[in-house]
Protein backbone atom coordinates (compact mmCIF):
# COMPACT_ATOMS: atom_id res chain seq x y z
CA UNK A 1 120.81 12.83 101.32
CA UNK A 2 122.58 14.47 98.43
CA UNK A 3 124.09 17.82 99.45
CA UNK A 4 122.14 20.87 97.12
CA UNK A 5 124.42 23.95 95.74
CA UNK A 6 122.15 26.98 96.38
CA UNK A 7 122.48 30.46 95.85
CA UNK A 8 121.80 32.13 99.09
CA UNK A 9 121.80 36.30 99.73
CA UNK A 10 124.01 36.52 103.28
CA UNK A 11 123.88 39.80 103.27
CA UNK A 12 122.71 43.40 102.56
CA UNK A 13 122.99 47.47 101.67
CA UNK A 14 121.60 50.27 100.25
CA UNK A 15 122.49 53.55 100.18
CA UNK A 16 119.60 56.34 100.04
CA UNK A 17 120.60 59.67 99.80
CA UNK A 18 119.87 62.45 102.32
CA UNK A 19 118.35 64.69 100.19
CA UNK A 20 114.80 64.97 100.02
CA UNK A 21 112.53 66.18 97.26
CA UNK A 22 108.90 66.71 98.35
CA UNK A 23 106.48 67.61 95.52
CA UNK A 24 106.35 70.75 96.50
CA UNK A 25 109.83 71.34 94.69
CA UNK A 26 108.04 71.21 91.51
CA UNK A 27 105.31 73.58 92.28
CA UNK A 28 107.83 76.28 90.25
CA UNK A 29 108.29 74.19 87.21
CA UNK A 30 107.31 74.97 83.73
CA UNK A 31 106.54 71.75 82.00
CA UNK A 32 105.95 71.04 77.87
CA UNK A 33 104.45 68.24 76.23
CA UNK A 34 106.77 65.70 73.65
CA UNK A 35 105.49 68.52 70.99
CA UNK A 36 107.08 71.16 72.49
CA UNK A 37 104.03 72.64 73.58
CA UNK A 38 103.31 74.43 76.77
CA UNK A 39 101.64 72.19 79.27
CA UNK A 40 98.83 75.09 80.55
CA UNK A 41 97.21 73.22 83.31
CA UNK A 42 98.08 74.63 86.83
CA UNK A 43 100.82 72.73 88.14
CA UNK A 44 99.41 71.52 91.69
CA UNK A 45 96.70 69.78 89.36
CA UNK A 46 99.44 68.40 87.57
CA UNK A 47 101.89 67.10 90.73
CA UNK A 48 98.22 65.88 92.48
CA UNK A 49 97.47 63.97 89.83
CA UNK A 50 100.92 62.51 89.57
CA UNK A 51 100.83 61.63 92.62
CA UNK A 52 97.31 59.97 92.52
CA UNK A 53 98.49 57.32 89.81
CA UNK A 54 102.19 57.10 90.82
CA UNK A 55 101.32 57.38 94.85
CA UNK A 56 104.87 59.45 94.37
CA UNK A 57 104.84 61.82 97.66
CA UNK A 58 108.82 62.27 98.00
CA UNK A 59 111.90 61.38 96.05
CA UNK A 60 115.69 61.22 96.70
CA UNK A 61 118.21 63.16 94.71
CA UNK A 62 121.87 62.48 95.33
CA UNK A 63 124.56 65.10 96.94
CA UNK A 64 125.89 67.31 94.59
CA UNK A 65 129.40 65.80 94.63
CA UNK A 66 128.56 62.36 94.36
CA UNK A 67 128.28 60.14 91.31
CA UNK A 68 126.61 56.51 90.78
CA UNK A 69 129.60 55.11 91.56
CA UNK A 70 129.95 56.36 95.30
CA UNK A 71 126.36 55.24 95.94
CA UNK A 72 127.08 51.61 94.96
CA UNK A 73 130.36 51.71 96.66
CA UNK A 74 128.43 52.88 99.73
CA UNK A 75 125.98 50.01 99.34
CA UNK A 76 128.25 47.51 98.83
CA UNK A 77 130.60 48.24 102.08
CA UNK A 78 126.95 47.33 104.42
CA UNK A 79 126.26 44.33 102.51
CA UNK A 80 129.60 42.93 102.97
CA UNK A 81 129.88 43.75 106.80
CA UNK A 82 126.40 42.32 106.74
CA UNK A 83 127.74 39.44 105.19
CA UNK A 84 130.36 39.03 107.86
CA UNK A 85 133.42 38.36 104.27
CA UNK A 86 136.28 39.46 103.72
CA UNK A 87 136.00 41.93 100.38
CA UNK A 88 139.22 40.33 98.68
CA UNK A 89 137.42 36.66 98.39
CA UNK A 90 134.82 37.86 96.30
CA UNK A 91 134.52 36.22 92.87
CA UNK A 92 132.88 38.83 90.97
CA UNK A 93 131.54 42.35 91.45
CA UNK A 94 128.47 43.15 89.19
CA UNK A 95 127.23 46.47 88.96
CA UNK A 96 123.78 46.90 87.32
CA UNK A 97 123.23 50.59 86.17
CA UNK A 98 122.47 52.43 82.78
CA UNK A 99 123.88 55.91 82.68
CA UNK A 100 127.23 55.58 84.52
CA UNK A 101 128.78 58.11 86.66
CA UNK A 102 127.08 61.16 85.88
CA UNK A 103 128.26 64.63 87.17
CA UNK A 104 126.29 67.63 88.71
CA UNK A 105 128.02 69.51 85.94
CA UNK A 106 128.69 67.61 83.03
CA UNK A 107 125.95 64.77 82.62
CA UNK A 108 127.74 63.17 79.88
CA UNK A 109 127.75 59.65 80.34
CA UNK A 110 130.93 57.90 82.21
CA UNK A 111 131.45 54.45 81.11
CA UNK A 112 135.27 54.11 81.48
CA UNK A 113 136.22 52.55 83.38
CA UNK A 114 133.10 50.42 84.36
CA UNK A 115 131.70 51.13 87.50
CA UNK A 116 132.15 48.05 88.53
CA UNK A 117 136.23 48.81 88.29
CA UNK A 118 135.60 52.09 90.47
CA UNK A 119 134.04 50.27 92.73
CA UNK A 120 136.47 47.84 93.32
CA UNK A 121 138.95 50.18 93.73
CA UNK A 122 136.99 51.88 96.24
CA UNK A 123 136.83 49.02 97.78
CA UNK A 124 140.32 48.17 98.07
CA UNK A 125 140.38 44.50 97.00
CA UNK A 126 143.49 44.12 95.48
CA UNK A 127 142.68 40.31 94.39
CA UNK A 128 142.82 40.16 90.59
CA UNK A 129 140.52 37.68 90.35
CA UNK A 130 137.75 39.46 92.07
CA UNK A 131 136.30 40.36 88.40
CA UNK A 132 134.32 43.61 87.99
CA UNK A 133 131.84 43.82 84.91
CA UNK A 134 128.41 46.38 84.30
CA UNK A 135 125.52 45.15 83.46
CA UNK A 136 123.48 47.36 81.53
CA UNK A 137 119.63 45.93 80.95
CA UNK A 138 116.95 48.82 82.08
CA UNK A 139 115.45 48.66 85.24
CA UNK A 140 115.42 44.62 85.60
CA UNK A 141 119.49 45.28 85.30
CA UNK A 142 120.33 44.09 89.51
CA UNK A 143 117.30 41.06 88.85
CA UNK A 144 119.49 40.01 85.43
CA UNK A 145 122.35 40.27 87.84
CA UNK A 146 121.13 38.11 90.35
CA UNK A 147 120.52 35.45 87.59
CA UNK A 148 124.12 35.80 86.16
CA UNK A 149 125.34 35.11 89.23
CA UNK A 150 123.49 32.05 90.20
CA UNK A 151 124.98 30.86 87.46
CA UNK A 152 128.67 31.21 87.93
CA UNK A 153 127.83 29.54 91.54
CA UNK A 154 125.77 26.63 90.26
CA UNK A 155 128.47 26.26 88.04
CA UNK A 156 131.07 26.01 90.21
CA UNK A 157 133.47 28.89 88.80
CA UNK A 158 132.06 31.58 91.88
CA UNK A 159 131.26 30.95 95.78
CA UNK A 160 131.05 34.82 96.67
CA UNK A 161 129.46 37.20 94.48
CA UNK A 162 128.61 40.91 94.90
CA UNK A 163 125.43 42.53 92.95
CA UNK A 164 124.61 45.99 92.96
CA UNK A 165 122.41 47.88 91.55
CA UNK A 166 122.58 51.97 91.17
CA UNK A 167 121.15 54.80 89.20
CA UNK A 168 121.21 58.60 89.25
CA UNK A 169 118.43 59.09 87.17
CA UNK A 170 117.40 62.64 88.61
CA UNK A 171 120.75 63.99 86.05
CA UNK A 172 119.34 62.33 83.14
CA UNK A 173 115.62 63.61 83.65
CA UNK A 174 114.13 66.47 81.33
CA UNK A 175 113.26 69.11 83.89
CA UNK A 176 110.69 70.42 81.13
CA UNK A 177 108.92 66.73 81.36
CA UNK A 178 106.35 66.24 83.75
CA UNK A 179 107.95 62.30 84.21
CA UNK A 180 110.70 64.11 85.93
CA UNK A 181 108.93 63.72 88.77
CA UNK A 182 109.15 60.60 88.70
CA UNK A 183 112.80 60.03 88.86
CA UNK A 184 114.81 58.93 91.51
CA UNK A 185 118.53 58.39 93.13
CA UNK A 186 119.87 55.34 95.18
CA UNK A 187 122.05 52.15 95.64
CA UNK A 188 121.07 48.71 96.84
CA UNK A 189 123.52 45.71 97.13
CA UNK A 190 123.71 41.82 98.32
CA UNK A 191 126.38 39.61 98.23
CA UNK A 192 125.32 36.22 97.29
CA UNK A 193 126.89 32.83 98.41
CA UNK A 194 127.09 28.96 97.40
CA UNK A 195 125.29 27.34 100.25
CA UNK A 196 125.41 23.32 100.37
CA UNK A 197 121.77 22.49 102.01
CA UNK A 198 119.87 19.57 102.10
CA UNK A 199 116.87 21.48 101.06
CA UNK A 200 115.81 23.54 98.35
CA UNK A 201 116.67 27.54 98.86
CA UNK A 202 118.27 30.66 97.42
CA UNK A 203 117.57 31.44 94.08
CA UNK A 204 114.95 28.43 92.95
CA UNK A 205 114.05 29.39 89.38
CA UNK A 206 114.37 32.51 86.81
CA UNK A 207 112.86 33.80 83.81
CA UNK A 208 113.77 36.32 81.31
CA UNK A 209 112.12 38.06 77.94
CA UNK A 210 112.90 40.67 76.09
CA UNK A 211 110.28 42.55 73.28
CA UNK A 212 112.10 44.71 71.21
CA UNK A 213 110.02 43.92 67.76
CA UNK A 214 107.77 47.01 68.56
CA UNK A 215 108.88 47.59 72.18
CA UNK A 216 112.62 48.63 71.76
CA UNK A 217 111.46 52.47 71.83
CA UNK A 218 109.09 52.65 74.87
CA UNK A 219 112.31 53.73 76.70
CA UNK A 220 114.67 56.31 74.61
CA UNK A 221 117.03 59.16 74.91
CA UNK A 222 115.72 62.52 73.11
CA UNK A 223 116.17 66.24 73.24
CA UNK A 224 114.40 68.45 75.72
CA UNK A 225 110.68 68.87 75.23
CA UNK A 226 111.44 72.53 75.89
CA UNK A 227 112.45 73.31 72.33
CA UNK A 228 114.88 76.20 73.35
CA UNK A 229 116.93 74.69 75.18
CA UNK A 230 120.42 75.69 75.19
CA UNK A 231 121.65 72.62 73.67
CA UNK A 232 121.28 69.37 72.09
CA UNK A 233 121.82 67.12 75.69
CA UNK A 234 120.00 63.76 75.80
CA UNK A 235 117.06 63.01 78.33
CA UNK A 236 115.37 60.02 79.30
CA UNK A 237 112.25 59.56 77.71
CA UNK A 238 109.01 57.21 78.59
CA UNK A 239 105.88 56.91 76.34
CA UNK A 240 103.94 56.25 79.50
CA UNK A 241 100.90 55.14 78.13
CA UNK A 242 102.18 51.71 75.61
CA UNK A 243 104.71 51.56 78.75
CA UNK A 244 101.87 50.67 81.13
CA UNK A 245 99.75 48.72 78.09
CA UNK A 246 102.81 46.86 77.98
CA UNK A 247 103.46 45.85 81.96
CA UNK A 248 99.97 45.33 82.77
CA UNK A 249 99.66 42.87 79.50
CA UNK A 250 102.71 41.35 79.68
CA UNK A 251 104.03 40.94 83.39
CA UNK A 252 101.41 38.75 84.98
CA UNK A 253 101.79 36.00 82.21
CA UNK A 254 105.79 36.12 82.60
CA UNK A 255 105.48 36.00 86.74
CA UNK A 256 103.00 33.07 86.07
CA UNK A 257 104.99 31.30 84.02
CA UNK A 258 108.18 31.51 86.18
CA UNK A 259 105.90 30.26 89.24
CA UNK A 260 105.32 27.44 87.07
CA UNK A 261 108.61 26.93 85.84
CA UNK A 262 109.82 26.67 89.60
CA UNK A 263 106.68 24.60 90.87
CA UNK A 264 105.99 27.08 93.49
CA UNK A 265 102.13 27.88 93.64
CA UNK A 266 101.37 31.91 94.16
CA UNK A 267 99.33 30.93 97.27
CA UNK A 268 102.95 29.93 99.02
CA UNK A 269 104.90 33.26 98.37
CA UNK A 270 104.95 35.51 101.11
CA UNK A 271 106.36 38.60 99.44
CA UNK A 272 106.67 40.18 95.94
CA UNK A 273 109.51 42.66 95.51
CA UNK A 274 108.32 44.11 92.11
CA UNK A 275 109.67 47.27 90.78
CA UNK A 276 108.04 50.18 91.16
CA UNK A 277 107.74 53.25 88.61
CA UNK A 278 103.82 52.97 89.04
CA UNK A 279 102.01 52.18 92.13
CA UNK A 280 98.61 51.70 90.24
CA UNK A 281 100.31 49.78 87.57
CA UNK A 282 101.96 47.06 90.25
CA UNK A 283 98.33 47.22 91.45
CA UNK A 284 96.97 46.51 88.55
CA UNK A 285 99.51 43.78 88.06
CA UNK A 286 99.24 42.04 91.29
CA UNK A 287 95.42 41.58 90.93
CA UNK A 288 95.60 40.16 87.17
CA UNK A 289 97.96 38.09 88.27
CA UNK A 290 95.93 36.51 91.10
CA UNK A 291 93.12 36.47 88.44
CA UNK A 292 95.42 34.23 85.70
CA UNK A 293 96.44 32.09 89.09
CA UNK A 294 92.88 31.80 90.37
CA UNK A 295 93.79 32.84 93.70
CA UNK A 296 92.16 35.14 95.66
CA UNK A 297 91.95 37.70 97.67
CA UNK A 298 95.34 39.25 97.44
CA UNK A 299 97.07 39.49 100.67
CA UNK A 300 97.11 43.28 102.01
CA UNK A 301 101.13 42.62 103.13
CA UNK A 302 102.47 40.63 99.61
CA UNK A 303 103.88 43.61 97.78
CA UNK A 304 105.79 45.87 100.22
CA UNK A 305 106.05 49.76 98.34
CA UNK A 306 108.71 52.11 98.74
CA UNK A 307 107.53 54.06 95.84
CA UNK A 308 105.69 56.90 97.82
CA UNK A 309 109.23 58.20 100.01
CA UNK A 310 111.60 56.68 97.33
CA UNK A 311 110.38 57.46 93.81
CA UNK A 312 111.86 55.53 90.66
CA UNK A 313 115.52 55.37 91.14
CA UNK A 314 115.56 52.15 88.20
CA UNK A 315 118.27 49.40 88.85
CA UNK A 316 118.34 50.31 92.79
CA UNK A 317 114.66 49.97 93.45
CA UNK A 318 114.44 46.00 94.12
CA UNK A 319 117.91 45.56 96.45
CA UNK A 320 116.52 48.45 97.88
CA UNK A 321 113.95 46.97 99.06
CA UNK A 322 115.14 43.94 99.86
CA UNK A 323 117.43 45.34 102.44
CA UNK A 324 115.03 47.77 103.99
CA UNK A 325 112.50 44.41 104.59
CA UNK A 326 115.52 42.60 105.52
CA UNK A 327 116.97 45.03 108.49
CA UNK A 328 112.91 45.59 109.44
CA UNK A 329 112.81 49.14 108.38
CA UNK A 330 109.79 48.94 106.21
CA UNK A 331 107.07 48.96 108.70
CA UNK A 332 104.45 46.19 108.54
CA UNK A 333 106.69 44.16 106.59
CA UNK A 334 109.72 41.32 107.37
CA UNK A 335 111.53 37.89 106.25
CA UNK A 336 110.91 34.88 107.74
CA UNK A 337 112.41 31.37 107.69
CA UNK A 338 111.23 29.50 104.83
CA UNK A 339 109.36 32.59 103.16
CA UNK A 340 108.95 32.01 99.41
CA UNK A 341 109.69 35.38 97.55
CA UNK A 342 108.61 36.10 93.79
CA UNK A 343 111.14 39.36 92.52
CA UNK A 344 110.49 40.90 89.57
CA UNK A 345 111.15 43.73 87.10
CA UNK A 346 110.04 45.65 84.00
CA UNK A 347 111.99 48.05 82.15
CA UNK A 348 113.63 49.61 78.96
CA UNK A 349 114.20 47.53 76.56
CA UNK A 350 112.05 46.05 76.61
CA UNK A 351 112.77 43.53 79.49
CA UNK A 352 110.78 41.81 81.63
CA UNK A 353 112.76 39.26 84.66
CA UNK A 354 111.97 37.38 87.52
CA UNK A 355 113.16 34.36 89.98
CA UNK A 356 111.61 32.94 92.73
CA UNK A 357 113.54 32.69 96.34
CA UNK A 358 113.03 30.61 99.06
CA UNK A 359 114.66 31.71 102.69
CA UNK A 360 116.80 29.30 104.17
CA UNK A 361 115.34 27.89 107.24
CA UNK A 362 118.97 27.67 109.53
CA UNK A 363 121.30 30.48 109.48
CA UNK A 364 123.89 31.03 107.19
């Protein structure tokens, strides 16, 4: 039987930082709407009802002197022990992130070199051929990734690959917008492998879209809604509501379709590692979705969540994940032998990705 190429994940990290943000930490905040106008409303009624449609409870803000890059580097030395390689015979280092290394003190964005650069020379690989690019796409950026590098290894021209995904997201936030509390810190990682099976695994089949026609803007940098603030800095910026028109409306058909494009039913995956800026939204996803596939009812352990202790921390949510299901630290939840998974993301752009993933059933 004819020997199959397959892109296999052999191992796994994340970094999450120590620091923990309850809501509580906001209960002092003075928050303005995008017209500059006082928000009035007492502010527990505004974190409860945050956390009523997000299911946000606690967050993760990075240390004070560390930067996105020290995360990813962090995240990336456990995947590669996990992975049992030597660092120096990796064939590329891709770091998914949109905001670069951004300091406690200065949250200009850092872009040079790439992260990926820094974290190869934290790393210490001196091979020159180890090459280290960013990726910036929104929060599907580590899925995107993941695709890339499936196909330099399909291809031939990669066997070891190393995708991370990291965002400090709680520098860029507008601490005078209520989606603050949203935001999140972290690093996830996997290093991916050509694997010659007999049967299909690894990475199966991906999709990709990107609306920009009307949807470019969902996602922007603008000033502070406080309109005396000291300067002219740049936040992040969400217009929640077409943001969550657009997932719920959108996603479900694009997930379908890459089920169909891989020929992998919904009633055979076991887990769906979908990104998570909205609990009620990935609800709200999850059951159209069963709706468009006609299945039913939806499976209480499919869609593991990590927003309620995590947050939003973007690029890092989905390898985050992956690794805490992987290493059996999410309760309730694991991996198993032959376990189809369905990842997918939404984000700025806008961008919508997925591929489905099928466990190998020997070790690797």
């Amino acid at each position: 039987m004819e020997q199959l190429v397959s892109s296999v994940i052999t191992g796994s990290g994340s970094y999450i930082p120590d620091r923990v943000i309850d809501n509580n930490f906001f209960l002092e905040s003075t928050f303005y709407d995008k017209f500059g106008e006082r928000i009035l409303k007492p502010i527990q009624d505004v974190i409860d009802t945050l956390q009523k449609i997000t299911d946000i409870k606690q967050r993760r803000y990075i240390a004070d002197n560390q930067v996105t890059s020290d995360m990813g580097y962090l995240a990336a030395v456990k995947a590669i022990n996990a992975a049992g390689i030597d660092a120096e015979t990796l064939d590329y280092i891709i770091v998914a992130h949109n905001f670069g290394d951004l300091k406690k003190d200065n949250i200009r964005v850092d872009l040079c070199p790439t992260l990926a650069a820094r974290i190869k020379h934290k790393l210490k690989i001196a091979n020159p051929y180890t090459v280290a690019y960013d990726l910036p796409f929104g929060c599907p950026g580590w899925i995107q990734g993941v695709i890339q590098a499936d196909y330099y290894i399909r291809s031939g021209d990669a066997k070891k690959i190393l995708v991370i995904g990291a965002e400090t997201l709680s520098r860029i936030s507008d601490p005078y917008d209520i989606d603050s509390m949203i935001f999140s810190d972290g690093a996830g990682a996997v290093i991916l492998e050509a694997i010659e099976s007999q049967e299909q695994c690894g990475l199966i089949k991906h999709l990709t879209r990107s609306d920009t026609l009307d949807e470019a803007h969902f996602l922007e940098m603008k000033a502070s809604n406080f309109t005396d603030f000291p300067d002219n800095t740049l936040f992040l910026k969400m217009n929640g509501r077409k943001l969550y028109e657009y997932a719920i409306k959108t996603v479900p058909y694009t997930l379908k379709a890459c089920l169909e494009k891989a020929g992998v039913p919904l009633s055979q995956i076991k887990k769906i590692l979908i990104h998570q800026a909205n609990a009620k939204m990935d609800y709200n996803i999850m059951e159209r979705l069963f709706n468009l596939c006609e299945e039913s009812p939806i499976p209480t352990s499919i869609m593991p969540m990590s927003i309620d202790f995590l947050g939003n921390n973007s690029v890092a949510t989905i390898p985050i994940l992956y690794d805490l299901v992987a290493k059996g630290e999410l309760e309730g939840h694991r991996f198993n032998a032959g376990d189809y998974l369905l990842f997918a993301s939404v984000g700025a752009g806008m961008n919508i990705n997925a591929f489905v993933y099928r466990c190998p059933t020997t070790a690797v």
